[in-house]
PDB file of N, CA and C in Angstrom:
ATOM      1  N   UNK A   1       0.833  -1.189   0.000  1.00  0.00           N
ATOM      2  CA  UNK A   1       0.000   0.000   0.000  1.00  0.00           C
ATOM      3  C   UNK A   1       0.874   1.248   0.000  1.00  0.00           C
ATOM      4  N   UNK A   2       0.421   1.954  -0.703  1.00  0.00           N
ATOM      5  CA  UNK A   2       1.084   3.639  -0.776  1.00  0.00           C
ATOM      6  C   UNK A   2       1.081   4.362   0.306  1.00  0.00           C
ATOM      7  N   UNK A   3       1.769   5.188   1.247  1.00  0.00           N
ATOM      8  CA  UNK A   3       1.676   5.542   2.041  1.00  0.00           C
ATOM      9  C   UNK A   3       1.801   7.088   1.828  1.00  0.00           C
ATOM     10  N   UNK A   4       1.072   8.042   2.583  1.00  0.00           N
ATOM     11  CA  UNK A   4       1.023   9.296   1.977  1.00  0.00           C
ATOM     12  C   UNK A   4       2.058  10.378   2.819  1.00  0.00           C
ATOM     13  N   UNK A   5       2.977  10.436   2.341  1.00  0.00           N
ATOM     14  CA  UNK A   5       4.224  11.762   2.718  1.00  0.00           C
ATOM     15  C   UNK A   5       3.713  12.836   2.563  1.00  0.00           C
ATOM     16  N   UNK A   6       4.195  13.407   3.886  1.00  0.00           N
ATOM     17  CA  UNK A   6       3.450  15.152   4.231  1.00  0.00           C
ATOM     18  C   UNK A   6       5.005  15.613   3.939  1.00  0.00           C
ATOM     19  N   UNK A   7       4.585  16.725   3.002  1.00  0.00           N
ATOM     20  CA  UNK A   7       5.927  17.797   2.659  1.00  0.00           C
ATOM     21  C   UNK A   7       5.750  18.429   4.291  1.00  0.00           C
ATOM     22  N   UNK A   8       7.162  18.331   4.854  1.00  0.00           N
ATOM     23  CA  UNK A   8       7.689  19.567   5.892  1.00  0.00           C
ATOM     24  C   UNK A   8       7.830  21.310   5.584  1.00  0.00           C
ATOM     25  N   UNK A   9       6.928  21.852   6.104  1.00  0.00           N
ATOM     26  CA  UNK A   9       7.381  23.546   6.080  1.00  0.00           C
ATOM     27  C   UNK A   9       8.877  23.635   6.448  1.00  0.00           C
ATOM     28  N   UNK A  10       9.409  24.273   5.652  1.00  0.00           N
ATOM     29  CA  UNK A  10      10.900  24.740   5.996  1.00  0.00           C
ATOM     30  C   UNK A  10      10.692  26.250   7.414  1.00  0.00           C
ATOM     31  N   UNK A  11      11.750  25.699   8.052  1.00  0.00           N
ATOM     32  CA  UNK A  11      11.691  26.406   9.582  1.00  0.00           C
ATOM     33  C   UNK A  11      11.723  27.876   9.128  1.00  0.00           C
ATOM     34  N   UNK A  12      11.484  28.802  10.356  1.00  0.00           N
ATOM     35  CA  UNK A  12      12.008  29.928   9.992  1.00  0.00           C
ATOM     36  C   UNK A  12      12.256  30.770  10.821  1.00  0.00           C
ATOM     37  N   UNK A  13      12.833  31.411  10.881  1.00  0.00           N
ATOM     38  CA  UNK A  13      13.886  32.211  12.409  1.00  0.00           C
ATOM     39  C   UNK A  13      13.579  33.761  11.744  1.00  0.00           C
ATOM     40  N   UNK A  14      13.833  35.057  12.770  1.00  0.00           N
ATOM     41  CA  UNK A  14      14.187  36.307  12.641  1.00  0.00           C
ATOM     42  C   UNK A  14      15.238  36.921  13.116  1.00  0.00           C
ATOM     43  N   UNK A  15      16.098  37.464  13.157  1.00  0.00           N
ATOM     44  CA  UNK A  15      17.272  37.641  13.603  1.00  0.00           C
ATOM     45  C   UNK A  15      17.837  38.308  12.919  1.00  0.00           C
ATOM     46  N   UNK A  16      19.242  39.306  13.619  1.00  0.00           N
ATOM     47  CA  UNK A  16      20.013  40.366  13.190  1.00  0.00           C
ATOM     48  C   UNK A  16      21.057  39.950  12.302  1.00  0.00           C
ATOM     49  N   UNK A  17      21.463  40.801  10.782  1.00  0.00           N
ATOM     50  CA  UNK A  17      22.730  40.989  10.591  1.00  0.00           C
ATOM     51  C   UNK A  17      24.011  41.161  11.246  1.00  0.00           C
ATOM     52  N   UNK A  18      24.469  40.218  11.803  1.00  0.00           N
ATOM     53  CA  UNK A  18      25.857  40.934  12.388  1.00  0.00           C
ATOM     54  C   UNK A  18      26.963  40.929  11.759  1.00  0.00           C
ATOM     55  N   UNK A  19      27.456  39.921  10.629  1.00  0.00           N
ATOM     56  CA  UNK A  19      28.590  40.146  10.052  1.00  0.00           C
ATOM     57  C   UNK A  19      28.314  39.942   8.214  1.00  0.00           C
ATOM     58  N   UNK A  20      28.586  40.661   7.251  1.00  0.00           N
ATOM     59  CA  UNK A  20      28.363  40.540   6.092  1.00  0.00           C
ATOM     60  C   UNK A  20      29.756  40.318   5.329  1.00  0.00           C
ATOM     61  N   UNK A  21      31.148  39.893   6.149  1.00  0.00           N
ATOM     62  CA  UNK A  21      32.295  39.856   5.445  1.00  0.00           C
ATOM     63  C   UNK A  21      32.554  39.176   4.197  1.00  0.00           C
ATOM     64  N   UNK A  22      31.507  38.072   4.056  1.00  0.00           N
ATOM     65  CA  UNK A  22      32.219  37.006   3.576  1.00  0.00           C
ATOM     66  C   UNK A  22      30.755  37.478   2.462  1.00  0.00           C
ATOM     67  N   UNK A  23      31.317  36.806   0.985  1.00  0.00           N
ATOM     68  CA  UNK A  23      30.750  36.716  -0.538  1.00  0.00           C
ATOM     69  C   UNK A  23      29.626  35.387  -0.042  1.00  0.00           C
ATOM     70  N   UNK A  24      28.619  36.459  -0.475  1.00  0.00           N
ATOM     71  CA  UNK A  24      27.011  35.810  -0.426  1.00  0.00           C
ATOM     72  C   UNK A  24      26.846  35.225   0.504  1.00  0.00           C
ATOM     73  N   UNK A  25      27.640  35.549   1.557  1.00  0.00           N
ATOM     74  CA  UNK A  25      27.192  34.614   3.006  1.00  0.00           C
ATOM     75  C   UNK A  25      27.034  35.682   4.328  1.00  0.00           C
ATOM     76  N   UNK A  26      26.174  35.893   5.231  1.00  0.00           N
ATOM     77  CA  UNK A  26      26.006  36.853   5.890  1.00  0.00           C
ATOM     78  C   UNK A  26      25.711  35.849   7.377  1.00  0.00           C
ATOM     79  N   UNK A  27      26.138  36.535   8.563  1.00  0.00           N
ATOM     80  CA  UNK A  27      26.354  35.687   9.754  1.00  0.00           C
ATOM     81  C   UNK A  27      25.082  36.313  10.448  1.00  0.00           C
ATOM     82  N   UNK A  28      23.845  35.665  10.986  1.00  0.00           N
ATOM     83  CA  UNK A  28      22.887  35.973  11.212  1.00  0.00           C
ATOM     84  C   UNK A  28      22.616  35.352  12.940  1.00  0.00           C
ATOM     85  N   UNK A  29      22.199  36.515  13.927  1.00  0.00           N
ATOM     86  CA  UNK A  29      22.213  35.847  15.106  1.00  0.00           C
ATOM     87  C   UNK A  29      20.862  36.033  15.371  1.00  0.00           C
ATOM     88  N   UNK A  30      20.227  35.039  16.345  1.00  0.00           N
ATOM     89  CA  UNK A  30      18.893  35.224  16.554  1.00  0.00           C
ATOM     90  C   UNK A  30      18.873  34.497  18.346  1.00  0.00           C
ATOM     91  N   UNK A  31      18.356  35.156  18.639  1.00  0.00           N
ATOM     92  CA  UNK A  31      17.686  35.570  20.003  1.00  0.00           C
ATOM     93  C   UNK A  31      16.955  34.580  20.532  1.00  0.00           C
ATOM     94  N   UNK A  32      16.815  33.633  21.666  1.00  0.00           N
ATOM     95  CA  UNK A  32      15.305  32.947  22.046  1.00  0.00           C
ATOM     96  C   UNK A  32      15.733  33.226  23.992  1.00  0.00           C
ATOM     97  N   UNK A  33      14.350  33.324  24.365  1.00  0.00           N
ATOM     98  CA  UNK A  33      14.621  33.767  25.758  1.00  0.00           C
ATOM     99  C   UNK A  33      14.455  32.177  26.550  1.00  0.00           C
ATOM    100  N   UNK A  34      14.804  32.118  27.246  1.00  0.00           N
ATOM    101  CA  UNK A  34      14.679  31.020  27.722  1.00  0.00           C
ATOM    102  C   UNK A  34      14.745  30.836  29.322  1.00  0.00           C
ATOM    103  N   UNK A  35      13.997  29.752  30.272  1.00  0.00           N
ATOM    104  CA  UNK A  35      14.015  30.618  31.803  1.00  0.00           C
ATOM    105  C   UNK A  35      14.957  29.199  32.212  1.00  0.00           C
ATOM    106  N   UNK A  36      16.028  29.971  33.440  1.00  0.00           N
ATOM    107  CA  UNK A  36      16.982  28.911  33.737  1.00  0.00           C
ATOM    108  C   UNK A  36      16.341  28.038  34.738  1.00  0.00           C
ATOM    109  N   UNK A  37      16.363  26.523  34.631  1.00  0.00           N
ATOM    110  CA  UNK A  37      15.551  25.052  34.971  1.00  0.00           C
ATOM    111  C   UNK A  37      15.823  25.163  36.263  1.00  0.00           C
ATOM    112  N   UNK A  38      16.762  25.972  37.398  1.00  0.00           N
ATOM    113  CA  UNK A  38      16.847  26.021  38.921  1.00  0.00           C
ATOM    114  C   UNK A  38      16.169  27.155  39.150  1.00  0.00           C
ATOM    115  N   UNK A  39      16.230  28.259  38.883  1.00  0.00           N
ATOM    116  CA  UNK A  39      16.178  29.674  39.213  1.00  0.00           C
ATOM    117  C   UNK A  39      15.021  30.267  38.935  1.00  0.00           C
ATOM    118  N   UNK A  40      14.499  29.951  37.263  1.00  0.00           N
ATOM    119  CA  UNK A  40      13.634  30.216  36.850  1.00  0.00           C
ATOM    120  C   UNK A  40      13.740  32.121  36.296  1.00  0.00           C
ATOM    121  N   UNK A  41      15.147  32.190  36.417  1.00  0.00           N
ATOM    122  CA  UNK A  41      15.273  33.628  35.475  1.00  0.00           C
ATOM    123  C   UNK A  41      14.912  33.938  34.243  1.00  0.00           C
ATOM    124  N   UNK A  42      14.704  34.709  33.529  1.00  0.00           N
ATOM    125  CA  UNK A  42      14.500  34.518  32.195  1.00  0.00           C
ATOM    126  C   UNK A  42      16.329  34.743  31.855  1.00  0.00           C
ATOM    127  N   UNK A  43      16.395  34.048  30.739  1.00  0.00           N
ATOM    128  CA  UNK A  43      17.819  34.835  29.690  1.00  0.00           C
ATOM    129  C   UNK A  43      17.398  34.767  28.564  1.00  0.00           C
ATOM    130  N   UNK A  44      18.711  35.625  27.723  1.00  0.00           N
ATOM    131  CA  UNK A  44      19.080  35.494  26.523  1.00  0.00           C
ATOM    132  C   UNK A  44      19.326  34.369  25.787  1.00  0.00           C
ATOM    133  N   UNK A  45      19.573  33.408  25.355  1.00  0.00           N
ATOM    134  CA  UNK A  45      19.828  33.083  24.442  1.00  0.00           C
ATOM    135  C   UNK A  45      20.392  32.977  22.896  1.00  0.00           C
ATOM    136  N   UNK A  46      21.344  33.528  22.629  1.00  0.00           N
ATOM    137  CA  UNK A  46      22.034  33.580  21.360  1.00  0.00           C
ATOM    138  C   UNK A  46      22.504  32.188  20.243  1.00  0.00           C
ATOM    139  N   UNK A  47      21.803  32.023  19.392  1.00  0.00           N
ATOM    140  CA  UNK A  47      22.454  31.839  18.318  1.00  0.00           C
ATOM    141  C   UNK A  47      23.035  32.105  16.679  1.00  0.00           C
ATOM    142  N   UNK A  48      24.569  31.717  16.516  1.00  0.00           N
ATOM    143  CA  UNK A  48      24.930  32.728  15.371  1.00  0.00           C
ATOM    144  C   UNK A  48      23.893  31.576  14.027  1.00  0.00           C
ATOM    145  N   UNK A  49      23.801  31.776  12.655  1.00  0.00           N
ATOM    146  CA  UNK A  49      23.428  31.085  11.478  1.00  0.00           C
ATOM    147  C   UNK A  49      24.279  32.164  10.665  1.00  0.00           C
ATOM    148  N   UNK A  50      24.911  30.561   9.856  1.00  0.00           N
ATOM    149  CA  UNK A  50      25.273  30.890   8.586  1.00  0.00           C
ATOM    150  C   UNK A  50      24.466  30.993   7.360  1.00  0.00           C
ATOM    151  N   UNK A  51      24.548  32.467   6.461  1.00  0.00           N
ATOM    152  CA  UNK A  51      22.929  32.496   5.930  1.00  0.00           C
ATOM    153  C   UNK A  51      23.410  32.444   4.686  1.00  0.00           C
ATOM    154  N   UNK A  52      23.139  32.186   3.301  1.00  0.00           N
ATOM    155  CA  UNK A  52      23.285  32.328   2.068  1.00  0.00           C
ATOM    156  C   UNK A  52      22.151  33.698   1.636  1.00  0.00           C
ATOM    157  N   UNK A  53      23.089  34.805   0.696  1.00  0.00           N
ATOM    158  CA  UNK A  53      22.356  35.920   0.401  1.00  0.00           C
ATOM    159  C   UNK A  53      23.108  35.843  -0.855  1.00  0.00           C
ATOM    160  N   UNK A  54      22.169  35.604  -1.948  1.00  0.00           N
ATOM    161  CA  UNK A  54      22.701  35.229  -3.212  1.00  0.00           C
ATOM    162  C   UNK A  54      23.053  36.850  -3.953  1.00  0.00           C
ATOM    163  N   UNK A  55      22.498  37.722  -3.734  1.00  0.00           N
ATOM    164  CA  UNK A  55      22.615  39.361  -4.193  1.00  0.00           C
ATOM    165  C   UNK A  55      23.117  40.264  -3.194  1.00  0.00           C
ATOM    166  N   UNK A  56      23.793  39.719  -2.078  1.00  0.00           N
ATOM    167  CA  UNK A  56      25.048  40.563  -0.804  1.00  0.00           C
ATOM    168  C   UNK A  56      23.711  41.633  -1.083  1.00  0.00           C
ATOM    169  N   UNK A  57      22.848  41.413  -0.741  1.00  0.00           N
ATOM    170  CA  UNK A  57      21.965  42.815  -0.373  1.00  0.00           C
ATOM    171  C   UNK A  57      21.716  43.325   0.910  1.00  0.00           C
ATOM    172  N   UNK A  58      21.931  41.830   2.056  1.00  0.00           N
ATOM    173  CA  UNK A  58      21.960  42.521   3.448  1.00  0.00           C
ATOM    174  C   UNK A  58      23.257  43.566   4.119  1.00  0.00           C
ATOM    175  N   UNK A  59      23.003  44.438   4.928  1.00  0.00           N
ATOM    176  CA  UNK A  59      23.283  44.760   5.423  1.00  0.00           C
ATOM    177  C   UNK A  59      24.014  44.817   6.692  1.00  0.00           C
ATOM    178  N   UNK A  60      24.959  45.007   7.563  1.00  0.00           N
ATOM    179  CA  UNK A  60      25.137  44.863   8.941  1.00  0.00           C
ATOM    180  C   UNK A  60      23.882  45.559  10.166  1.00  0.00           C
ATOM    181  N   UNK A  61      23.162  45.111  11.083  1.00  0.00           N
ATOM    182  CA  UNK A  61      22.050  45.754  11.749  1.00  0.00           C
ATOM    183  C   UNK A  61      20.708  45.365  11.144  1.00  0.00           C
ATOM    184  N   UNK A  62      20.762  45.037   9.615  1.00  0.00           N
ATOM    185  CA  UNK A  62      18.996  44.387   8.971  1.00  0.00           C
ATOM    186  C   UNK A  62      18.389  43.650   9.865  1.00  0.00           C
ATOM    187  N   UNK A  63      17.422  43.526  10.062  1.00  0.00           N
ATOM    188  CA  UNK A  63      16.490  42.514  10.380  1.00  0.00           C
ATOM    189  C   UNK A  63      16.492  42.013   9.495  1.00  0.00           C
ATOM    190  N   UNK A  64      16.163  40.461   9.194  1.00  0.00           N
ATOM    191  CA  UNK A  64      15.963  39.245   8.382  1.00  0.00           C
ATOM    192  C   UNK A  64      15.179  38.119   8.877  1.00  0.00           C
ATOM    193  N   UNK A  65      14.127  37.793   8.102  1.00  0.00           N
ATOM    194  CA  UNK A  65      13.860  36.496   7.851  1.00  0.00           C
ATOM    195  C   UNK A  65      14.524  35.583   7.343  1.00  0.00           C
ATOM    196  N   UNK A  66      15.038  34.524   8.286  1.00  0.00           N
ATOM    197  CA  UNK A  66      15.691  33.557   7.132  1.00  0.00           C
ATOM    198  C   UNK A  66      14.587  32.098   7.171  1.00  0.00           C
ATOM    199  N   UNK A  67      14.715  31.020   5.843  1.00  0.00           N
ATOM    200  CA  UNK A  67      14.585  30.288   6.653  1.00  0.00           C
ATOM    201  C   UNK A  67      16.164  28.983   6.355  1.00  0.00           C
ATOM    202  N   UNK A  68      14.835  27.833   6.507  1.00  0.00           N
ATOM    203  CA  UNK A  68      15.855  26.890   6.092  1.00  0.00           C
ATOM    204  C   UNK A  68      15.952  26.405   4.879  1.00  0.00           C
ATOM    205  N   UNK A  69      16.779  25.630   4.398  1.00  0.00           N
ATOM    206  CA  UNK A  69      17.492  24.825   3.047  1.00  0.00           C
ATOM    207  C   UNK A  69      18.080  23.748   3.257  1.00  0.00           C
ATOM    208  N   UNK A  70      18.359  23.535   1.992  1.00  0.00           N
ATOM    209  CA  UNK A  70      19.057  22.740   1.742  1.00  0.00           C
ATOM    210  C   UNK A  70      20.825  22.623   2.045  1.00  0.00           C
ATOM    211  N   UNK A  71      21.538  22.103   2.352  1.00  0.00           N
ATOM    212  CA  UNK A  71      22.977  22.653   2.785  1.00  0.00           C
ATOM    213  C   UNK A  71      23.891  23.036   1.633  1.00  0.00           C
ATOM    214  N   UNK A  72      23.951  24.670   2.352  1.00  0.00           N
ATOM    215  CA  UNK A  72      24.931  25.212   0.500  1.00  0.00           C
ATOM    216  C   UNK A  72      26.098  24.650   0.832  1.00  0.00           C
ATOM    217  N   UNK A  73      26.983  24.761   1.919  1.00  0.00           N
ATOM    218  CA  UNK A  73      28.033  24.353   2.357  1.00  0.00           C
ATOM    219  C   UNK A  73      27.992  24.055   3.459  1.00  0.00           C
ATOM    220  N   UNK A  74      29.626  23.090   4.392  1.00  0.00           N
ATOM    221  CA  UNK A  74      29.948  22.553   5.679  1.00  0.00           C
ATOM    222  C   UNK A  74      28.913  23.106   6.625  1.00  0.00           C
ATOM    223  N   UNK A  75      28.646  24.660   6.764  1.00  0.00           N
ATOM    224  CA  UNK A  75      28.000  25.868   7.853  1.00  0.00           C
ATOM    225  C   UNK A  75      26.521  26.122   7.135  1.00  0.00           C
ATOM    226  N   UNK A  76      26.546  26.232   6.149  1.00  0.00           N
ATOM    227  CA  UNK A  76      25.501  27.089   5.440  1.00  0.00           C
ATOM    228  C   UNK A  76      24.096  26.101   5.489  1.00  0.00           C
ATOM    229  N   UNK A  77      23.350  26.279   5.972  1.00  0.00           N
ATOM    230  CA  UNK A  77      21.952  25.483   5.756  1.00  0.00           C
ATOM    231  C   UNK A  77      20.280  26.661   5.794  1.00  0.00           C
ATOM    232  N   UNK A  78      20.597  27.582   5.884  1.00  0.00           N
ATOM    233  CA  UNK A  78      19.760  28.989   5.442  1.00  0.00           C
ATOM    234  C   UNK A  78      20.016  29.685   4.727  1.00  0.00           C
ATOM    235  N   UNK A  79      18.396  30.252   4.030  1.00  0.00           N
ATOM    236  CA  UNK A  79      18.648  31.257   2.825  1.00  0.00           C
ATOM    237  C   UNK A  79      17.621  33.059   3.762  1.00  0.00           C
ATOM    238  N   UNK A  80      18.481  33.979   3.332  1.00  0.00           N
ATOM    239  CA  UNK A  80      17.081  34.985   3.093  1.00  0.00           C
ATOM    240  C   UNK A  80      16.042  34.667   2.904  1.00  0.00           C
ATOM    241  N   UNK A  81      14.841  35.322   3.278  1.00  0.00           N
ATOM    242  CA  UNK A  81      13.329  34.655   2.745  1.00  0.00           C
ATOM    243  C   UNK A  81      13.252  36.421   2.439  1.00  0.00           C
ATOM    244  N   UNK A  82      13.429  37.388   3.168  1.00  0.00           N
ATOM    245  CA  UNK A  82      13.337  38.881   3.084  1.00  0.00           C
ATOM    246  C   UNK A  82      13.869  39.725   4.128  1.00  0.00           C
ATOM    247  N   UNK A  83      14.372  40.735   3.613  1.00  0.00           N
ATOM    248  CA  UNK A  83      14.973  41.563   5.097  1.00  0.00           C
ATOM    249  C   UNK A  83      13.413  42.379   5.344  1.00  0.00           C
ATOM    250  N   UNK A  84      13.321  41.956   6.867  1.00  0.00           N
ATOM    251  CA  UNK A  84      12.227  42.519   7.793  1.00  0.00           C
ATOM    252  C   UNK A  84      12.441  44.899   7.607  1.00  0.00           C
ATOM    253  N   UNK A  85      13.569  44.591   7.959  1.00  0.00           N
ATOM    254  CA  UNK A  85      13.693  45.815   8.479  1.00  0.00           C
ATOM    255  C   UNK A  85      15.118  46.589   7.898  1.00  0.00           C
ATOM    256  N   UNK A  86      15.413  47.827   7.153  1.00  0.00           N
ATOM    257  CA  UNK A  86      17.356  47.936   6.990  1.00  0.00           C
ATOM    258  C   UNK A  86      17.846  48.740   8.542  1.00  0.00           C
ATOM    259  N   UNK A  87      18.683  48.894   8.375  1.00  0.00           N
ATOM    260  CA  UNK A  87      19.747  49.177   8.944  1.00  0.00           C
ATOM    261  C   UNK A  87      19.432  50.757   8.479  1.00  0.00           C
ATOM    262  N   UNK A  88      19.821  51.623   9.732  1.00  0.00           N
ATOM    263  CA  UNK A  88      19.562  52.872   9.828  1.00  0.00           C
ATOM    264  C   UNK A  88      21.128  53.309  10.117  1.00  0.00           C
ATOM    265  N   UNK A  89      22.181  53.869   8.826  1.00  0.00           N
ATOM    266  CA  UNK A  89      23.145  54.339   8.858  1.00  0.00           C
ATOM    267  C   UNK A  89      23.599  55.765   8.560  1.00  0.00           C
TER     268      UNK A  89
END
């Protein structure tokens, strides 16, 4: 019998430009708060993503949507979907 496969939504994160050094690849950090399991504080949470930006159109400071992909390279497994917001320079 055929069994019926559900396509997965590709994930999707928001998070800051922080580094645009590198050709079509932009270092994207995103934020989740999280409360510590003794204490019950809230924190920060940081993580960096390696993003693929096929037209270097982001900025350092953009807001971005990224989501996920396919793996461009070793790091790279996100693309742009749209910058949310630019950078006020």
């Amino acid at each position: 019998s055929k069994e019926a496969y559900r396509t997965m939504a590709a994930k999707e994160r928001v998070g800051l430009v922080v580094s645009i050094k590198m050709d079509k690849t932009v270092v994207v950090a995103g934020e989740s708060r999280v409360q510590h399991p003794k204490y019950g504080k809230i924190m920060v949470r940081t993580k960096r993503y390696k993003v693929h930006d096929e037209e270097n159109s982001c900025k350092e400071g953009d807001r971005v949507r990224i989501s996920e992909t396919r793996p461009m390279s070793r790091h790279k497994r996100w693309t742009v979907a749209e910058i949310l917001s630019s950078a006020d320079i």
